[in-house]
Protein backbone atom coordinates (compact mmCIF):
# COMPACT_ATOMS: atom_id res chain seq x y z
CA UNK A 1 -176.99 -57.23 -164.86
CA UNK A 2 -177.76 -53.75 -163.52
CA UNK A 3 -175.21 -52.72 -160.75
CA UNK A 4 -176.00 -49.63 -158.29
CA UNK A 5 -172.65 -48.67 -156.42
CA UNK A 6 -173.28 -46.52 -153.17
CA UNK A 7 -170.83 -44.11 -151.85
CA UNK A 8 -170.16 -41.51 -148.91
CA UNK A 9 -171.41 -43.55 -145.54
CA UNK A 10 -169.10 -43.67 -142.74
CA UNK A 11 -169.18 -42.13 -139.38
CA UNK A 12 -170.62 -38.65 -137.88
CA UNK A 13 -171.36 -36.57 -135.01
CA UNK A 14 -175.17 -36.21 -134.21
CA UNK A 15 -176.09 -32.46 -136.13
CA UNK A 16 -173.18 -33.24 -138.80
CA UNK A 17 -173.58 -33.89 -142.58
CA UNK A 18 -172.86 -36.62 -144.85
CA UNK A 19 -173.72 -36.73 -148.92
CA UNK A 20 -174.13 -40.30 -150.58
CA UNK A 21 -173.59 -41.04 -154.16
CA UNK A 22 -175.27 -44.07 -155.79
CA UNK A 23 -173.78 -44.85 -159.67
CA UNK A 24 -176.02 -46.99 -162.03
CA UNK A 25 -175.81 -47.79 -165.83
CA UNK A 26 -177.00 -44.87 -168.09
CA UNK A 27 -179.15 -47.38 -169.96
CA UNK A 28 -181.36 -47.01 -167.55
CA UNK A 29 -180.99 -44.41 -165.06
CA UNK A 30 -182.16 -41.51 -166.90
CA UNK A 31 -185.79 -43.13 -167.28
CA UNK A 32 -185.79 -43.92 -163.77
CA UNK A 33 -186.78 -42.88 -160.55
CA UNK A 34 -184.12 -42.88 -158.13
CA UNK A 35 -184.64 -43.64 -154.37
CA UNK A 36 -183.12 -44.03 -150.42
CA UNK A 37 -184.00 -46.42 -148.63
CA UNK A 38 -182.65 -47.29 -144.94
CA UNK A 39 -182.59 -50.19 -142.89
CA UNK A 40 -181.61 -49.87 -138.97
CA UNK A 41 -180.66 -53.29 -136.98
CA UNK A 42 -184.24 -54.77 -135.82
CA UNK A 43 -186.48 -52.58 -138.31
CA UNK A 44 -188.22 -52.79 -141.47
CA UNK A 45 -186.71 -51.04 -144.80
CA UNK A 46 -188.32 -47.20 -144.86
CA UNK A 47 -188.02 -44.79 -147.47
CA UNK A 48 -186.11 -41.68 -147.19
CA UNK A 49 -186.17 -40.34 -150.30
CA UNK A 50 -187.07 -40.08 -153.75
CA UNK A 51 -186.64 -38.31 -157.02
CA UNK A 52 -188.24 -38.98 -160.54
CA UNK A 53 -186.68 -39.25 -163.65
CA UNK A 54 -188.43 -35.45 -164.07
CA UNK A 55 -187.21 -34.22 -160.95
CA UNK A 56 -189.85 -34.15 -158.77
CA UNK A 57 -189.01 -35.49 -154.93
CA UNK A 58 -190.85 -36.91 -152.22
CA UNK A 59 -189.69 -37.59 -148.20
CA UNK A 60 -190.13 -39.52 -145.45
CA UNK A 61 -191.61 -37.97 -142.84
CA UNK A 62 -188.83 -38.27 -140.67
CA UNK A 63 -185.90 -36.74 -142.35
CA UNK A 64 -188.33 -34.15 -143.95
CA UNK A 65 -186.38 -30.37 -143.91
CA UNK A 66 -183.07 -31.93 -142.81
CA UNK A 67 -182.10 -34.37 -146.15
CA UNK A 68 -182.14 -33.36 -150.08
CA UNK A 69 -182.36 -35.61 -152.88
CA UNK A 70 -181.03 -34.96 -156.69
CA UNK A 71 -180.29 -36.46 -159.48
CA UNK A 72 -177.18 -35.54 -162.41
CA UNK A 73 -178.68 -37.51 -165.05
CA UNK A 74 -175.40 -36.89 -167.42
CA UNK A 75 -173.31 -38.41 -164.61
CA UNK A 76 -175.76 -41.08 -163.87
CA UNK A 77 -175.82 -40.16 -160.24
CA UNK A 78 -178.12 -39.71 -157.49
CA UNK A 79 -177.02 -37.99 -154.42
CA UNK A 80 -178.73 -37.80 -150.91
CA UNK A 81 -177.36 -34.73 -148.97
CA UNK A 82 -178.10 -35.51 -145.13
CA UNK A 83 -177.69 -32.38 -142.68
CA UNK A 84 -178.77 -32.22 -139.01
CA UNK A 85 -178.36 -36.11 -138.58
CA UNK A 86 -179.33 -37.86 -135.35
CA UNK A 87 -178.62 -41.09 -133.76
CA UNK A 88 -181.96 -42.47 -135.19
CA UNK A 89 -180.50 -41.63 -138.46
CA UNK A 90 -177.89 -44.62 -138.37
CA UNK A 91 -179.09 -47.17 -140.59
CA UNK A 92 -178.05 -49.17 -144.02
CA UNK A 93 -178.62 -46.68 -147.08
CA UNK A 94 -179.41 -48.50 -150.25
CA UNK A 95 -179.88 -47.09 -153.45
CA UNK A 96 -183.08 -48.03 -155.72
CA UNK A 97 -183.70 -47.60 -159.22
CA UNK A 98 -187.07 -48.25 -160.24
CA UNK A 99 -187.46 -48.66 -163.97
CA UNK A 100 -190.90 -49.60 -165.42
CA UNK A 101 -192.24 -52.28 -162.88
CA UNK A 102 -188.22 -53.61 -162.37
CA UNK A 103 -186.70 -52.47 -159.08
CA UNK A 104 -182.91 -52.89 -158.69
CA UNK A 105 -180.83 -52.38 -155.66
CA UNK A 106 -177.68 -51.15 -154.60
CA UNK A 107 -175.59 -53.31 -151.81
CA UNK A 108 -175.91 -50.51 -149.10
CA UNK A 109 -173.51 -48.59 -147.60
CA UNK A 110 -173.27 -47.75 -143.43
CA UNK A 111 -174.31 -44.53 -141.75
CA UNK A 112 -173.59 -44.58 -138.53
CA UNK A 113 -174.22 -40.90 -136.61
CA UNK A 114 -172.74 -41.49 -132.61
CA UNK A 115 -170.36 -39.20 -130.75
């Protein structure tokens, strides 16, 4: 069983910064790409981010210039820095790792951006 373990939610002022960690099993998380995904109360899943096993990222359009994705392939961790964060930003962050035509999921973890 592949287990993603998320890290770093928790609660911010609108224009502060969070980074979340997401932990998977080196058997596979060197050969694949790593992703963000959000879900707010009442809304589909969206992407925010994601990064391939070379490196090479892609963004939503709305957290474009504001969030960074990367990867520490010898640590087996993928990181989403989040700066400038707004009240649409609150949402559950999961953690994807898509490996060959297999996509596992972390169990989330809360962002929550209010003052």
């Amino acid at each position: 069983q592949v287990q993603l373990v998320e890290s770093g939610g928790g609660l911010v002022q609108p224009g502060g910064s969070l980074r979340l960690s997401c932990g998977g099993p080196g058997s596979i998380f060197s050969r694949s790409t790593m992703g963000w995904y959000r879900q707010a109360p009442g809304k589909q899943r969206e992407l925010v981010a994601t990064i391939t096993s070379g490196g090479s990222a892609n963004y939503g359009d709305s957290v474009k210039g504001r969030f960074t994705i990367s990867r520490d392939n010898a640590k087996n961790t993928v990181y989403l820095q989040m700066n400038s964060l707004k009240p649409e930003d609150t949402a559950v962050y999961y953690c994807k790792a898509k490996y060959g035509v297999i996509d596992y999921w972390g169990q989330g973890t809360q962002v929550t951006v209010s003052s």
